[in-house]
N, C-alpha and C. Protein backbone atom coordinates (compact mmCIF):
# COMPACT_ATOMS: atom_id res chain seq x y z
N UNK A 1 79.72 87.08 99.25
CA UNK A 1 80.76 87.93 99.79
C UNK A 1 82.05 87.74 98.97
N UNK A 2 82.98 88.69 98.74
CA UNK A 2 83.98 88.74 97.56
C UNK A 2 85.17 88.84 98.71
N UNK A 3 86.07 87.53 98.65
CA UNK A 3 87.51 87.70 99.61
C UNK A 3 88.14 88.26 98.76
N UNK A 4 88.98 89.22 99.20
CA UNK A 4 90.49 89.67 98.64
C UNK A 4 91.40 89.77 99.55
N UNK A 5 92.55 89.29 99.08
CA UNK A 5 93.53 89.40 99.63
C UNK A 5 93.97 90.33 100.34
N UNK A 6 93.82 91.45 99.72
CA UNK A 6 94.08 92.77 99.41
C UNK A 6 92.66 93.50 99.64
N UNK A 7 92.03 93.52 100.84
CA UNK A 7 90.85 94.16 100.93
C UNK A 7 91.02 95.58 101.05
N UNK A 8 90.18 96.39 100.57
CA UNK A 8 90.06 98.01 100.98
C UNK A 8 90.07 98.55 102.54
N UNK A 9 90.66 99.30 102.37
CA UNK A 9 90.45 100.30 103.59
C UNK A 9 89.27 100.98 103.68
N UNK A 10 88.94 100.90 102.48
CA UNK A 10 87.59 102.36 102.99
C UNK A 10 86.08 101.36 102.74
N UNK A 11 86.64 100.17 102.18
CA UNK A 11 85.40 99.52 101.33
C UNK A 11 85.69 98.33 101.70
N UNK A 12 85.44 97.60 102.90
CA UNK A 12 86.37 96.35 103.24
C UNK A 12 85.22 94.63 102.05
N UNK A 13 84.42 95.42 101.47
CA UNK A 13 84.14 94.48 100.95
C UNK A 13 84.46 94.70 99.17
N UNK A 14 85.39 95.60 99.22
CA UNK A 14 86.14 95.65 97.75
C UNK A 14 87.20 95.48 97.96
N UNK A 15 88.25 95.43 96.62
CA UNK A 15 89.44 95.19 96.38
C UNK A 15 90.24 96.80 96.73
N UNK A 16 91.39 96.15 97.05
CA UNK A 16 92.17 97.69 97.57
C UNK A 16 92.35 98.41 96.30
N UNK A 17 92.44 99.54 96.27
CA UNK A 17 93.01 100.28 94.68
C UNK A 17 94.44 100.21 94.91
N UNK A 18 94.92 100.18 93.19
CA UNK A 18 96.40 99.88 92.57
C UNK A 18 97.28 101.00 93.77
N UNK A 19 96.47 102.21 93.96
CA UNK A 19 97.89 103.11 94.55
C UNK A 19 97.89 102.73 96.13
N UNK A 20 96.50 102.32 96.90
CA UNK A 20 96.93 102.37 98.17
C UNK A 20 98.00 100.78 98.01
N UNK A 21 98.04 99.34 96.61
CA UNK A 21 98.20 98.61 96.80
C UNK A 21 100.05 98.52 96.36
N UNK A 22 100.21 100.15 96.07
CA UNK A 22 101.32 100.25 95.48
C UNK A 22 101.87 101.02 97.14
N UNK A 23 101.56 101.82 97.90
CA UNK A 23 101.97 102.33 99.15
C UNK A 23 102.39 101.25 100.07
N UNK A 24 101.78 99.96 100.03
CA UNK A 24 101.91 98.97 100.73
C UNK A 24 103.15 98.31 100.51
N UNK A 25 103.16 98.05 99.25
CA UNK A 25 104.39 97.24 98.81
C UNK A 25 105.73 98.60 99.17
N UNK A 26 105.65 99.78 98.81
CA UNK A 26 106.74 100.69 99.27
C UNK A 26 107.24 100.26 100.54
N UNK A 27 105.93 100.28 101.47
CA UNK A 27 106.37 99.92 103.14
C UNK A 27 107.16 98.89 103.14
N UNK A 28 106.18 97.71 102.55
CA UNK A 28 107.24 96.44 102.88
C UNK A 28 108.79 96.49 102.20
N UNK A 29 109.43 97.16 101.09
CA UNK A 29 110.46 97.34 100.49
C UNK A 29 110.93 98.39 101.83
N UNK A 30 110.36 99.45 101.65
CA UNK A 30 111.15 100.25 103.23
C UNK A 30 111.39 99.43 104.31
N UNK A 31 110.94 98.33 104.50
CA UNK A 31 110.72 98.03 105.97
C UNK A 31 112.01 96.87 106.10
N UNK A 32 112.47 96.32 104.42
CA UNK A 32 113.07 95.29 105.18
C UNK A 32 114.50 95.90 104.34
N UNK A 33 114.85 97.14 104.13
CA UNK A 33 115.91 97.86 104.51
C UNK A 33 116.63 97.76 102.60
N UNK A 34 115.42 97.93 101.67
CA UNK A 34 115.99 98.49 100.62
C UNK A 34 115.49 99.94 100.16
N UNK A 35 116.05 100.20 99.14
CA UNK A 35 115.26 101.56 98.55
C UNK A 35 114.04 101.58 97.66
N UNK A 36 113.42 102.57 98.13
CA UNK A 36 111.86 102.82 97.31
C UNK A 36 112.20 102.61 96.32
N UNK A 37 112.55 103.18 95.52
CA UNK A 37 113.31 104.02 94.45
C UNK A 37 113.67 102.28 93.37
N UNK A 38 114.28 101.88 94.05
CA UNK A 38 114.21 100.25 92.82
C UNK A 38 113.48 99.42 93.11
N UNK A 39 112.57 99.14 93.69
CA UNK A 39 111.37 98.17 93.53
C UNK A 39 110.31 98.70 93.79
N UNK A 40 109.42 98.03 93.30
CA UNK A 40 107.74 98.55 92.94
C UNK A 40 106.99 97.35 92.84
N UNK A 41 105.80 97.78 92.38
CA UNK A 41 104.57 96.81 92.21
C UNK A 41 104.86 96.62 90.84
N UNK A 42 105.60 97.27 89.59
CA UNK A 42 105.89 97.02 88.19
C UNK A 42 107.15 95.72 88.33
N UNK A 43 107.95 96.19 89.28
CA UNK A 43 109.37 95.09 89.24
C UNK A 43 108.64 93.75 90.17
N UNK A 44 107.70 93.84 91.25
CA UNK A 44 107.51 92.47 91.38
C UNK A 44 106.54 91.63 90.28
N UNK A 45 105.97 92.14 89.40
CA UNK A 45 105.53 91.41 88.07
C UNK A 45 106.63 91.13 87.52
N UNK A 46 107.35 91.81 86.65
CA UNK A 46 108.04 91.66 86.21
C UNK A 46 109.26 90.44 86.68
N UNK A 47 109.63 90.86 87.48
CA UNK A 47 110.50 89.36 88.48
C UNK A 47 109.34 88.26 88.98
N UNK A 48 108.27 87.97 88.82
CA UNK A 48 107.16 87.03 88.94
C UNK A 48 107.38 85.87 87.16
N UNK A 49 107.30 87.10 86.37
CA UNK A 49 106.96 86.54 84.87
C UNK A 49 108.66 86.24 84.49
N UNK A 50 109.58 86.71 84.54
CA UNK A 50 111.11 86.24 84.73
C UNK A 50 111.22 84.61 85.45
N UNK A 51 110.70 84.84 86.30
CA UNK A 51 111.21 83.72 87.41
C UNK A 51 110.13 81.89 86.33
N UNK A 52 109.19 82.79 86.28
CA UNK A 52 108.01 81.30 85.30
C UNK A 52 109.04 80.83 84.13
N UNK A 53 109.64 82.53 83.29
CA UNK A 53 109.80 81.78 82.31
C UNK A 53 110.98 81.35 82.41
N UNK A 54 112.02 81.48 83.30
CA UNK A 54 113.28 81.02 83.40
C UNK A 54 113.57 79.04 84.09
N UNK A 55 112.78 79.15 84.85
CA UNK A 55 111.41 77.61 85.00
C UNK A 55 111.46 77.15 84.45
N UNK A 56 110.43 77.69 83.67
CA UNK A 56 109.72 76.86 82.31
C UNK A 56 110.45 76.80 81.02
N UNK A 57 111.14 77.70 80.74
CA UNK A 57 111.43 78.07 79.42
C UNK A 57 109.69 78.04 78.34
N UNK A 58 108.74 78.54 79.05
CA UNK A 58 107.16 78.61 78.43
C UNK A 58 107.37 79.33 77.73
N UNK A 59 107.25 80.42 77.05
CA UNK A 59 107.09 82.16 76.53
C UNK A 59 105.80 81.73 76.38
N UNK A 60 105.20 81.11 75.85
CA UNK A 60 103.68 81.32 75.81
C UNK A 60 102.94 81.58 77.11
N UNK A 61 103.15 80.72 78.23
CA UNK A 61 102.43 81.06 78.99
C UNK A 61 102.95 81.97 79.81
N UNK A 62 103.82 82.81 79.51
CA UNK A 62 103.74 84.10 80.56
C UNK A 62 103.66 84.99 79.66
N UNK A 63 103.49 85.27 78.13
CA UNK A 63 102.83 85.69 77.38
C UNK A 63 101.00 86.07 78.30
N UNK A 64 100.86 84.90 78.47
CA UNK A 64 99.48 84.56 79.02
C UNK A 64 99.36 85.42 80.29
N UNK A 65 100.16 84.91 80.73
CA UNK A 65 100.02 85.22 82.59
C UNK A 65 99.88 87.22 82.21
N UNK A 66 100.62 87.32 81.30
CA UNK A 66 101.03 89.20 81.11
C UNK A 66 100.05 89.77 80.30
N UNK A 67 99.38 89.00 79.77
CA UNK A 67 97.83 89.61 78.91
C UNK A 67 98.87 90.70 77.78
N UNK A 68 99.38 89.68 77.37
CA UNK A 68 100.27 90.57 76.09
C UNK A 68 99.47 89.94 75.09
N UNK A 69 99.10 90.34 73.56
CA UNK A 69 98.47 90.41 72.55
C UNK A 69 99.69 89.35 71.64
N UNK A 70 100.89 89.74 71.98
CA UNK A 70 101.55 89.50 70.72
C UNK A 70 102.96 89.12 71.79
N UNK A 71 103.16 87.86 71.00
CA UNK A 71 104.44 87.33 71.73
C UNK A 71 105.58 88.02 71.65
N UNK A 72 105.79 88.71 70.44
CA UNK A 72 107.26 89.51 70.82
C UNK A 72 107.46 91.11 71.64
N UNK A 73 105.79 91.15 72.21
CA UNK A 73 105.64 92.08 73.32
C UNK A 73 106.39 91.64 74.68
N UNK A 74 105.84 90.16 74.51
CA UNK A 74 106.72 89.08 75.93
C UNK A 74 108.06 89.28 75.74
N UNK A 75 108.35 88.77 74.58
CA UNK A 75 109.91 88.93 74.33
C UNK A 75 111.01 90.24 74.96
N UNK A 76 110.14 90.95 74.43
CA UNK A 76 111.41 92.54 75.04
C UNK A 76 110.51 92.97 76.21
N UNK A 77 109.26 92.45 76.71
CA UNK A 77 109.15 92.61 78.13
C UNK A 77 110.59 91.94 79.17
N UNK A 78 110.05 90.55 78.34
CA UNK A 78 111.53 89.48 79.79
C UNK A 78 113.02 90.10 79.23
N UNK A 79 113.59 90.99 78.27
CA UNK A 79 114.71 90.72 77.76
C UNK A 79 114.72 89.86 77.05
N UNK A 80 114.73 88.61 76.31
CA UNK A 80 115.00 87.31 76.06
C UNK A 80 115.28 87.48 74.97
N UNK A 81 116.24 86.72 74.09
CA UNK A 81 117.20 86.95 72.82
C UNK A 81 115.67 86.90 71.86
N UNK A 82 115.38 87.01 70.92
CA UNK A 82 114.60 87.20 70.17
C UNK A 82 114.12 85.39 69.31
N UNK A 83 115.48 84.99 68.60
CA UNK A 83 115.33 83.73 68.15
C UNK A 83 115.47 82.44 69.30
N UNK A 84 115.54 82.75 70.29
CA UNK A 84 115.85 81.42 71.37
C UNK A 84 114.23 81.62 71.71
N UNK A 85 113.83 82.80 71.88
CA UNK A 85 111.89 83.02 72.39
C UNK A 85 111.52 82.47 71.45
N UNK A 86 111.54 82.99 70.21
CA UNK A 86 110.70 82.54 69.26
C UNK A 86 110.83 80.45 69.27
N UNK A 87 111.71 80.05 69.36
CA UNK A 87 112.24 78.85 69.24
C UNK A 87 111.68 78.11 70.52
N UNK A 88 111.93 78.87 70.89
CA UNK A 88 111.11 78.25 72.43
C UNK A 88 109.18 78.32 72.30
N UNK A 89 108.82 79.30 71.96
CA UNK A 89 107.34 79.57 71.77
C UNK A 89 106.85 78.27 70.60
N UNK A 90 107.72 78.67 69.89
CA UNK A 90 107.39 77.27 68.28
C UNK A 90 106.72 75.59 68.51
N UNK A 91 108.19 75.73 69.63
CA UNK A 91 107.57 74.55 70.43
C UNK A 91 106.99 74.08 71.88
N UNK A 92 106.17 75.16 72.26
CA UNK A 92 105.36 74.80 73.38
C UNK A 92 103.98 75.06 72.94
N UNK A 93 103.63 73.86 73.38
CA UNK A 93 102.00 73.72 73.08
C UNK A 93 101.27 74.53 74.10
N UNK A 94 100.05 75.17 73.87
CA UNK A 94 99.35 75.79 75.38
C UNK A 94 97.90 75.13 74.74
């Protein structure tokens, strides 16, 4: 049997799909009294992989966590100055 967190509505032994899992997160943003309109299921990744690398100072591993190919994809994903990432990536081992 396959748990998810996030079980289906129509298929309770599959995973919910991205849009009913994107309607959900709208509710909860409606519900606790912000706007649709600036948060999403894109901004809570995004503030997930922010929050690791601001932590960690890793770039590699939220490189990782983001299934990016190429580290300076990470880079202008988080914002992050270009030579402080790179400097930071140089020296973290994964």
């Amino acid at each position: 049997m396959n748990d998810f967190v996030f079980p289906s509505r129509n298929d309770y032994m599959g995973p919910m799909s991205t849009r009913q899992y994107a309607r959900l997160v709208r509710e909860w943003i409606i519900g606790i009294g912000l706007q649709a309109e600036d948060c999403g299921t894109h901004s809570l990744r995004r503030t997930k992989a922010s929050t690791i690398y601001k932590a960690t100072g890793n770039l590699r591993a939220v490189q990782i966590l983001l299934g990016h190919a190429k580290i300076e994809s990470t880079v202008r994903y988080l914002g992050v100055d270009v030579e402080d990432a790179l400097e930071l990536s140089e020296r973290t081992e994964v």
